[in-house]
N, C-alpha and C. Protein backbone atom coordinates (compact mmCIF):
# COMPACT_ATOMS: atom_id res chain seq x y z
N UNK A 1 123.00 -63.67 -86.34
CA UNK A 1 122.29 -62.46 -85.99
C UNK A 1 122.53 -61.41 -87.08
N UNK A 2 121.48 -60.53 -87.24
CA UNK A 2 121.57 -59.53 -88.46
C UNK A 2 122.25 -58.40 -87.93
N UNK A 3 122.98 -57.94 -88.57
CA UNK A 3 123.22 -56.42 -88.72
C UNK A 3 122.61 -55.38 -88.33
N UNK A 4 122.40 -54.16 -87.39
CA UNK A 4 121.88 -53.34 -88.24
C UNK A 4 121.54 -52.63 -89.77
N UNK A 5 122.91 -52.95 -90.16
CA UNK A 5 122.90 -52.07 -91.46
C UNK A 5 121.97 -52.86 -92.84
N UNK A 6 122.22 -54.17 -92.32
CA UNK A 6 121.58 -55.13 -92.92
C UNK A 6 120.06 -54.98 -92.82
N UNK A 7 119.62 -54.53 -91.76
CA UNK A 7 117.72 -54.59 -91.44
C UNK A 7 117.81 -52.86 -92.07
N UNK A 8 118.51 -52.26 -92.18
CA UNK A 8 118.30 -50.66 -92.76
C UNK A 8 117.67 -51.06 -94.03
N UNK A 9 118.99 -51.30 -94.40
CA UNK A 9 118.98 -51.80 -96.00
C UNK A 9 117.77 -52.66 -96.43
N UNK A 10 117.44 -53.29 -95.95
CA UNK A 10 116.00 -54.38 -95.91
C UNK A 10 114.93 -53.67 -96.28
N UNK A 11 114.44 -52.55 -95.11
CA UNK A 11 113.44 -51.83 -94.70
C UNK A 11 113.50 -50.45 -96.15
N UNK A 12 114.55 -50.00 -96.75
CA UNK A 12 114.77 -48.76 -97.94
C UNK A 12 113.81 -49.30 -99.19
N UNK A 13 114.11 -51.51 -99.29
CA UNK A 13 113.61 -51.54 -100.28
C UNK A 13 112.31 -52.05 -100.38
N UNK A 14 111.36 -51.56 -99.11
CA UNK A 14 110.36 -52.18 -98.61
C UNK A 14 109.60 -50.56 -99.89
N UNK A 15 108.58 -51.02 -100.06
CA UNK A 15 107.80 -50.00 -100.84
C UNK A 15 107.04 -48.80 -100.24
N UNK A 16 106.79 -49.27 -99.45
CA UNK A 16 106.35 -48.24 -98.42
C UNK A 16 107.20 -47.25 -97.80
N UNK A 17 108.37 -47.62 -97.58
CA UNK A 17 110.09 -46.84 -97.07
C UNK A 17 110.43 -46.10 -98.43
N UNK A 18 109.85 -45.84 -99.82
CA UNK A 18 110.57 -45.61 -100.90
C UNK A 18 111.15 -44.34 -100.45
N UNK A 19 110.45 -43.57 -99.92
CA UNK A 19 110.80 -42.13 -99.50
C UNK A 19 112.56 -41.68 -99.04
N UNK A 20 112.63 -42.92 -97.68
CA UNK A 20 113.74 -43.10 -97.27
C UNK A 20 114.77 -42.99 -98.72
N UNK A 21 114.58 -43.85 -99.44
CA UNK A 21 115.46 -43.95 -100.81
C UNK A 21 115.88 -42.62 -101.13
N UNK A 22 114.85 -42.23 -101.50
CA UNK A 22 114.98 -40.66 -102.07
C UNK A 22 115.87 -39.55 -101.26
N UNK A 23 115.28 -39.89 -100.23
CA UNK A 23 115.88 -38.85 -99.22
C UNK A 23 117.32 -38.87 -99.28
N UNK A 24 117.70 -40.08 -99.67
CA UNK A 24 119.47 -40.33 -99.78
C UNK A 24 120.05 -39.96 -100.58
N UNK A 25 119.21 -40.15 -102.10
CA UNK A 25 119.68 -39.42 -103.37
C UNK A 25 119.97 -38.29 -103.35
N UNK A 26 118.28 -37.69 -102.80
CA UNK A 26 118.53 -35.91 -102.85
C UNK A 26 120.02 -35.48 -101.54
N UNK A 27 120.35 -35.97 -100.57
CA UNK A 27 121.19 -35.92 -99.73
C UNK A 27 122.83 -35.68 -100.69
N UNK A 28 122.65 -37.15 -101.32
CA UNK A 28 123.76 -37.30 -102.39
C UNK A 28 124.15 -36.41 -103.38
N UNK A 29 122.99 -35.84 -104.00
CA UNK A 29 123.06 -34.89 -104.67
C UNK A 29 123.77 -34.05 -104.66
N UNK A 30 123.14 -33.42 -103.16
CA UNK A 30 123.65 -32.01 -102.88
C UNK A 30 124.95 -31.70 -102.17
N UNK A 31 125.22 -33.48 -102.10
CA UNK A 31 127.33 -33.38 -101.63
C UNK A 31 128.20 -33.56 -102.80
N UNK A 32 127.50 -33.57 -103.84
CA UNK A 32 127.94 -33.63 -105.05
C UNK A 32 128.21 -32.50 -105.01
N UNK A 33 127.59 -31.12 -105.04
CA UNK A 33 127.99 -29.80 -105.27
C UNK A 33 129.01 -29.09 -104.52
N UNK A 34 129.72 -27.86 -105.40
CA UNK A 34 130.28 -27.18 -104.70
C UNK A 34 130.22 -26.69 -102.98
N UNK A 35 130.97 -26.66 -102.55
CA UNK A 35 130.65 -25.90 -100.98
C UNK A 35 129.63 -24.92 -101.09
N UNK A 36 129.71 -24.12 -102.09
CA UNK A 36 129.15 -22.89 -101.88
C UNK A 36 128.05 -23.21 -102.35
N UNK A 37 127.57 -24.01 -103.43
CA UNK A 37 126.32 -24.12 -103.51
C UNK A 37 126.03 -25.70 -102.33
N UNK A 38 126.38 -26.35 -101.58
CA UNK A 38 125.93 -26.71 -100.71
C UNK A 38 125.14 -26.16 -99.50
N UNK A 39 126.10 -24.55 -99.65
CA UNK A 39 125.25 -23.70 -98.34
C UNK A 39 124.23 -23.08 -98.48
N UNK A 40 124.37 -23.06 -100.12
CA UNK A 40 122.84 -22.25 -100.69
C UNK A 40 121.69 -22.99 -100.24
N UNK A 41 122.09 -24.29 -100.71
CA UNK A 41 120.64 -25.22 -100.86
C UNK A 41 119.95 -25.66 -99.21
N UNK A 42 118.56 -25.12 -99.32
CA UNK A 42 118.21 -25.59 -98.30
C UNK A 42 117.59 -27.09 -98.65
N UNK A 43 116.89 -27.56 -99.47
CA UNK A 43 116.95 -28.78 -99.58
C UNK A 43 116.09 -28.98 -101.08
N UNK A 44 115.98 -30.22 -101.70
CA UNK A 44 115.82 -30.52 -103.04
C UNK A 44 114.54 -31.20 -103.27
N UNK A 45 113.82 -31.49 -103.55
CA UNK A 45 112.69 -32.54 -104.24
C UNK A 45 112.74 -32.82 -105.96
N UNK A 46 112.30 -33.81 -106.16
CA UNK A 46 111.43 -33.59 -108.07
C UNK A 46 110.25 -34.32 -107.59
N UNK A 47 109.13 -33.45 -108.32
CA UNK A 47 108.19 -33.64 -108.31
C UNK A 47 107.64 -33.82 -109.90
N UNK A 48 106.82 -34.42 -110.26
CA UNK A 48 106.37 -34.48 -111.93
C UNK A 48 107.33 -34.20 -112.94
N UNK A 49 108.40 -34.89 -112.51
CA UNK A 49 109.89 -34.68 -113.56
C UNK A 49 109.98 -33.31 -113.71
N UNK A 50 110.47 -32.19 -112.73
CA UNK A 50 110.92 -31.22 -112.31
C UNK A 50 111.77 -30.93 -110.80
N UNK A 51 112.79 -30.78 -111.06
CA UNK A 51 113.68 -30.71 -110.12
C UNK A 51 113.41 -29.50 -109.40
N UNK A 52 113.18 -29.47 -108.38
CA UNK A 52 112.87 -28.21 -107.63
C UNK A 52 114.30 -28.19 -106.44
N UNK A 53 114.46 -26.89 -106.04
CA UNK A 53 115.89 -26.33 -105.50
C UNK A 53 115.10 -25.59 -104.71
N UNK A 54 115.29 -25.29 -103.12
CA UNK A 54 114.83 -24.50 -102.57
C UNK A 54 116.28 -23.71 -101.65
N UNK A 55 116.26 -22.51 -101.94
CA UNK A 55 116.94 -21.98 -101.37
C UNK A 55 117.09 -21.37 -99.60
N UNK A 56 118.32 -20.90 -99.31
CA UNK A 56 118.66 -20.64 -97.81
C UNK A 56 118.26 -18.79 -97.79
N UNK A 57 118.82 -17.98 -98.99
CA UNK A 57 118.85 -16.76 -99.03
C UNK A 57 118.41 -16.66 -100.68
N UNK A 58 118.14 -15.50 -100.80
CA UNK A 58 117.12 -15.10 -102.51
C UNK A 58 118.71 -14.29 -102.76
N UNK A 59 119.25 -14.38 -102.42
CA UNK A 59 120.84 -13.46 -103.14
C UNK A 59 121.67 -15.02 -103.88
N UNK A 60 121.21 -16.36 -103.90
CA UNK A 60 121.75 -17.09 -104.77
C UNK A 60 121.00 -17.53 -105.81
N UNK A 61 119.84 -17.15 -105.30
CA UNK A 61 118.84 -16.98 -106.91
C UNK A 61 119.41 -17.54 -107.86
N UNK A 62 119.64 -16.03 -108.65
CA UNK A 62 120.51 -15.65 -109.92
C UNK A 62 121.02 -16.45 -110.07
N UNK A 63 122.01 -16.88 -109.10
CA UNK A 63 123.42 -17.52 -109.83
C UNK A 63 123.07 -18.84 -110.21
N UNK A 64 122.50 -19.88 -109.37
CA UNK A 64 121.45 -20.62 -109.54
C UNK A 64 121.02 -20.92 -110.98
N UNK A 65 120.13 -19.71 -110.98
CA UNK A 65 119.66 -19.69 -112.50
C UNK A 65 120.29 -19.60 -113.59
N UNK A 66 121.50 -19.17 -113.35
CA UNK A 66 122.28 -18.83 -114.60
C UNK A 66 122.58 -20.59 -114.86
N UNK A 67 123.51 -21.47 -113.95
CA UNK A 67 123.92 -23.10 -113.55
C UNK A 67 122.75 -24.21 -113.72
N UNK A 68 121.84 -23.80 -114.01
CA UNK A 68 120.57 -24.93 -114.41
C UNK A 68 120.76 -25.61 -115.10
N UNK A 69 121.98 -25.71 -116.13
CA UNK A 69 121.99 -26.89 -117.00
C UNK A 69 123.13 -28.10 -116.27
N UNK A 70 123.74 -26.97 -115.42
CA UNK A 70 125.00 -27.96 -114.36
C UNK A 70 124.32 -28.87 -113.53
N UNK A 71 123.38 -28.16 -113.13
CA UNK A 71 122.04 -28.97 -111.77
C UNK A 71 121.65 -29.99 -112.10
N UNK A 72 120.73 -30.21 -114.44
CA UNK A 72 120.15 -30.95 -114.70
C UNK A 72 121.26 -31.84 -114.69
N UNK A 73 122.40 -31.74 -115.42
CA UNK A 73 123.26 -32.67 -115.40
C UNK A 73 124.10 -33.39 -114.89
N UNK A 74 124.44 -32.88 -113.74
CA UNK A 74 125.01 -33.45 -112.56
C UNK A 74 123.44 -34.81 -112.08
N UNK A 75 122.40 -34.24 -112.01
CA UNK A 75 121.38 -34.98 -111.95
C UNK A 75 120.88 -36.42 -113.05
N UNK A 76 121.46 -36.19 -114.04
CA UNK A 76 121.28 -37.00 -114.73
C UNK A 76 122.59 -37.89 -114.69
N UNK A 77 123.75 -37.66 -114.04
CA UNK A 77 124.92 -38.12 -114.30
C UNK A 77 124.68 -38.80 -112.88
N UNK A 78 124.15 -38.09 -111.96
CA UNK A 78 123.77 -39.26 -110.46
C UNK A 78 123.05 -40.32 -111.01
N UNK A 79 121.71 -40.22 -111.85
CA UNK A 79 120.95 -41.28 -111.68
C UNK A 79 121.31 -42.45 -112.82
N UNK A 80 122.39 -42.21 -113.54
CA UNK A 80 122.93 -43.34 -114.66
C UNK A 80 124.16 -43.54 -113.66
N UNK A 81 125.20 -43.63 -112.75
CA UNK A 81 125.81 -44.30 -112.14
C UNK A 81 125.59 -44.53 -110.78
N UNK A 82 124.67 -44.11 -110.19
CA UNK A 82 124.30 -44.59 -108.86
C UNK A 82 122.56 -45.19 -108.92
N UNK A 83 122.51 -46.93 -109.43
CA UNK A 83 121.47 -47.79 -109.21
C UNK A 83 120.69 -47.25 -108.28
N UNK A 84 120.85 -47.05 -107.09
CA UNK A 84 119.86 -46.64 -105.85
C UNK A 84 119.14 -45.88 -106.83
N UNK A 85 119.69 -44.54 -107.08
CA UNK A 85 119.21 -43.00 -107.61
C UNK A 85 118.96 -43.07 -109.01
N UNK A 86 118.30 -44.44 -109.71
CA UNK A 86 118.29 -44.46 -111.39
C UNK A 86 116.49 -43.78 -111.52
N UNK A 87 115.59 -43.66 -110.24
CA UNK A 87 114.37 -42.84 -110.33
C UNK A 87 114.42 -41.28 -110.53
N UNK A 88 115.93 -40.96 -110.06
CA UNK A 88 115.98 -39.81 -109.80
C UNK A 88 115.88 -38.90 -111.53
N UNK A 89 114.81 -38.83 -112.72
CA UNK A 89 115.23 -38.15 -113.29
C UNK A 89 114.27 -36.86 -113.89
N UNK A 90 114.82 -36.18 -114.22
CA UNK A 90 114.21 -34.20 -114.10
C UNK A 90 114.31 -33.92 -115.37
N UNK A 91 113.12 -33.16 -115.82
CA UNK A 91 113.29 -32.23 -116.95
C UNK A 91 113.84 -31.19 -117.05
N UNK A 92 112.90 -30.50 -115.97
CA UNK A 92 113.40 -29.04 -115.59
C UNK A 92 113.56 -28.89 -114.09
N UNK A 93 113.94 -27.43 -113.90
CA UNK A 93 114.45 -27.39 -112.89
C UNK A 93 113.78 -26.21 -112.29
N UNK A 94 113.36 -25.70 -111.43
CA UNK A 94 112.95 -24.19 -110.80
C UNK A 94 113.63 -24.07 -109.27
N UNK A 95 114.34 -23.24 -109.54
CA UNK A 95 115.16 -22.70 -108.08
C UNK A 95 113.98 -21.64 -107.56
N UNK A 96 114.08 -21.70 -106.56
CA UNK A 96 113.16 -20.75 -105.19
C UNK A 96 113.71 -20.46 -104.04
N UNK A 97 113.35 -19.64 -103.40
CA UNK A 97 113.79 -19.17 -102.17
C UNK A 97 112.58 -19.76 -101.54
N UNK A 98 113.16 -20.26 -99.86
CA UNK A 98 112.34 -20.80 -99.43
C UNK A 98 112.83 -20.25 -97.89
N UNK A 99 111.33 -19.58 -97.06
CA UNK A 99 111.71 -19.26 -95.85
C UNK A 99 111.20 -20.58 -94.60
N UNK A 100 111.21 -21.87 -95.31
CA UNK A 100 111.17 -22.92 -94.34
C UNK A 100 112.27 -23.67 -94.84
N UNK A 101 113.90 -23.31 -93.96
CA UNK A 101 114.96 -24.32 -94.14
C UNK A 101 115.27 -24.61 -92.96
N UNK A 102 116.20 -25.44 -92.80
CA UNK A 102 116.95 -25.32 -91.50
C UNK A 102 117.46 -24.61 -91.14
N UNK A 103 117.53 -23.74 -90.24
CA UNK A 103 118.46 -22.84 -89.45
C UNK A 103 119.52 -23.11 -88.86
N UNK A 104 120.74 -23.06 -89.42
CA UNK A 104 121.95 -22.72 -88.55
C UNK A 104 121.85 -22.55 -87.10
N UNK A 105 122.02 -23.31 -86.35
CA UNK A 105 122.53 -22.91 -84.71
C UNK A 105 123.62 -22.04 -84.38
N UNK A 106 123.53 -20.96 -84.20
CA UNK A 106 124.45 -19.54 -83.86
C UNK A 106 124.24 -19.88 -82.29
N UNK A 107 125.75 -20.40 -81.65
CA UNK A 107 125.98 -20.28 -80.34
C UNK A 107 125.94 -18.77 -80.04
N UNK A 108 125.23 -17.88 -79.75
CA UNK A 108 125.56 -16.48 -78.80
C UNK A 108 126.49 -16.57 -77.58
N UNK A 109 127.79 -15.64 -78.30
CA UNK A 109 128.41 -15.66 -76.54
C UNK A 109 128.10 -15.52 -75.19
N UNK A 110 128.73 -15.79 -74.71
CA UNK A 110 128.17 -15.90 -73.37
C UNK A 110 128.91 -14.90 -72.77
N UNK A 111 128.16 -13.81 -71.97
CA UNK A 111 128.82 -12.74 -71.87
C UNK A 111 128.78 -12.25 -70.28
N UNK A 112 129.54 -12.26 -69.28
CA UNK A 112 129.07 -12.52 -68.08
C UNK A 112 129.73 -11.04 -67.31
N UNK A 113 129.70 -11.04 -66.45
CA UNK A 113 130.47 -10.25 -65.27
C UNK A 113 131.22 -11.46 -64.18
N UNK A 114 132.70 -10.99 -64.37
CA UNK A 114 133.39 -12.24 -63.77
C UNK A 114 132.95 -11.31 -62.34
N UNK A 115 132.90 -12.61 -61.35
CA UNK A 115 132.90 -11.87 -59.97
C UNK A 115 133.80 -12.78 -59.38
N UNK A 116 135.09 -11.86 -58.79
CA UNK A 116 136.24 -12.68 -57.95
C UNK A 116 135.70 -12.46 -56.64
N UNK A 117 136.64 -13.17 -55.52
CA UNK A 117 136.48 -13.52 -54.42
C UNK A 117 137.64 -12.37 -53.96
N UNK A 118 137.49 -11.59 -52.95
CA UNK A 118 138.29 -10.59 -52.68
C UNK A 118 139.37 -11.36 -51.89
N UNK A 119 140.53 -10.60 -52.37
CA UNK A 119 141.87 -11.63 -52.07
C UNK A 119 142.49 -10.65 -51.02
N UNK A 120 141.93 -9.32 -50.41
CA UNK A 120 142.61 -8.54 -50.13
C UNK A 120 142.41 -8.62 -48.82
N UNK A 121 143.25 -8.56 -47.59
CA UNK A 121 142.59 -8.31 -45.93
C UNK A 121 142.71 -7.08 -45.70
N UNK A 122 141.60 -7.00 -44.59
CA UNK A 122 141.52 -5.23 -43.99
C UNK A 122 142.64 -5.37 -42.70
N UNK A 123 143.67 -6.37 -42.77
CA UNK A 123 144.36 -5.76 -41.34
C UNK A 123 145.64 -5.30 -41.97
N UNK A 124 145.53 -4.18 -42.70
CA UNK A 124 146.94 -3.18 -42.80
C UNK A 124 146.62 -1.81 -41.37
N UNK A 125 148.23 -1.70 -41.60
CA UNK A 125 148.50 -0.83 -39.98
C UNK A 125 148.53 1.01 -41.16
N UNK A 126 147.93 1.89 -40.33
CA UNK A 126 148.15 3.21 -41.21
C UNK A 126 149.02 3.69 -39.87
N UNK A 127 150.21 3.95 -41.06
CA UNK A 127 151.27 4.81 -40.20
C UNK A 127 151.03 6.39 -41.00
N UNK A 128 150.21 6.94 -40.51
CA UNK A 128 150.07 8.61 -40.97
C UNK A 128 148.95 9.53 -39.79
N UNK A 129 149.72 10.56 -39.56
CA UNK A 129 149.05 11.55 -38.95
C UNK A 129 147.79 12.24 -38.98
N UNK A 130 148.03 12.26 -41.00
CA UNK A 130 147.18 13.07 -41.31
C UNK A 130 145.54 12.36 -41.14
N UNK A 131 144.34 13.15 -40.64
CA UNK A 131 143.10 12.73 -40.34
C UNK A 131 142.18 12.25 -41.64
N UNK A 132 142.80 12.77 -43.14
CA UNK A 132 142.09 12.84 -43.63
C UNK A 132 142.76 11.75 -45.10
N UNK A 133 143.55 11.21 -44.36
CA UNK A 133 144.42 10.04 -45.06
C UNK A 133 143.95 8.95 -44.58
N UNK A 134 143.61 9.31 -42.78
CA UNK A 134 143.20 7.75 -41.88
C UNK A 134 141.71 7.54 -42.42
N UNK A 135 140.84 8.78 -42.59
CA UNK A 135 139.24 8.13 -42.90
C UNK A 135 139.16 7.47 -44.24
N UNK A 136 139.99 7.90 -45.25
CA UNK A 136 139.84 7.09 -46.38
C UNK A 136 140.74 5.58 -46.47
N UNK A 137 141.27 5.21 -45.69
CA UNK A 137 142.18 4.21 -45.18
C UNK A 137 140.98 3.38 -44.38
N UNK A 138 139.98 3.88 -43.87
CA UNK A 138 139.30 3.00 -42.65
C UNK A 138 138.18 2.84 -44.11
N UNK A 139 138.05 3.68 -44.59
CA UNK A 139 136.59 3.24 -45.78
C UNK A 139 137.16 2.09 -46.80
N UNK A 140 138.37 2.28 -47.06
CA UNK A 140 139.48 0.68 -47.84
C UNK A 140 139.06 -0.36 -46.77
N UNK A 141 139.31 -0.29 -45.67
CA UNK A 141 139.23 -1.43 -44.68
C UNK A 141 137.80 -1.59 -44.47
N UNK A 142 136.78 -1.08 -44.59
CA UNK A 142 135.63 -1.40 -44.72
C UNK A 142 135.36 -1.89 -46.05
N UNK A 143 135.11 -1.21 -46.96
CA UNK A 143 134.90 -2.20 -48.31
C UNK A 143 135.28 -3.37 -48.38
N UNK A 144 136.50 -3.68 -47.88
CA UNK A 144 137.41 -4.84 -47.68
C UNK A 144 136.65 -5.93 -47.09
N UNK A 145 136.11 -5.69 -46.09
CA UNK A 145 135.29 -6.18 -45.09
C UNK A 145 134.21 -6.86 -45.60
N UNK A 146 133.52 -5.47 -46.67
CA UNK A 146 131.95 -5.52 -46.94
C UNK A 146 132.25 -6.51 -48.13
N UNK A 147 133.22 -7.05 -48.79
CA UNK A 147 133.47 -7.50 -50.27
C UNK A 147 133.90 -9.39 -49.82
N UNK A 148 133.89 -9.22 -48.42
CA UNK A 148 134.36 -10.98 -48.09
C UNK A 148 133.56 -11.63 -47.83
């Protein structure tokens, strides 16, 4: 019986799947890079032997641009030791900002009003004379009441 990994692998070098291929390179690529430019990149293509970079935010631009010869070459250094990725190769390069990436999932806290179960009983005894000690004593024992 076959593998899965075995019918994967089958189906990448089917011609019609080439895409799949690619998709792994450019994947590869971009774990090749620094963290920080990992978070930049929203994702990669080459198209007509031009490496295109699409960005997460336009504030890594610049820096980007300044590293274009690191990009080509890291790129050229993937596709001479990794066989899969020997299609992978670029002239140039154009970084862009791109407002179709993936979005980060930001859990929002969850922000509630705890509501306890009143732990308190209304049968306390008032030992006091005063009239105006007992009505606010009977309005405790009512809330008390009204809260169970």
């Amino acid at each position: 019986m076959k593998k899965a990994s075995d019918i994967l692998s089958h189906l990448v070098t089917l011609p019609q799947f080439k895409y799949l291929k690619q998709q792994y390179c450019y994947k590869k690529y971009i774990k090749l890079l620094t963290p920080k430019y990992q978070k930049a990149i929203a994702f990669v293509y080459i198209k007509e032997h031009t490496l295109f970079i699409a960005l997460t935010h336009p504030g890594f631009k610049m820096e980007l641009n300044y590293n274009k010869d690191l990009l080509k070459s890291l790129l050229t250094h993937l596709s001479t030791h990794d066989k899969q990725c020997s299609m992978m190769k670029a002239t140039g390069v154009v970084v862009f900002h791109s407002k179709y990436h993936p979005v980060e999932e930001r859990q929002e806290p969850f922000d509630s009003i705890p509501y306890y179960k009143e732990q308190a009983s209304s049968n306390f005894e008032i030992h006091s004379q005063d009239k105006r000690l007992i009505r606010y004593f009977e309005r405790i024992k009512e809330e008390i009441r009204c809260n169970k």
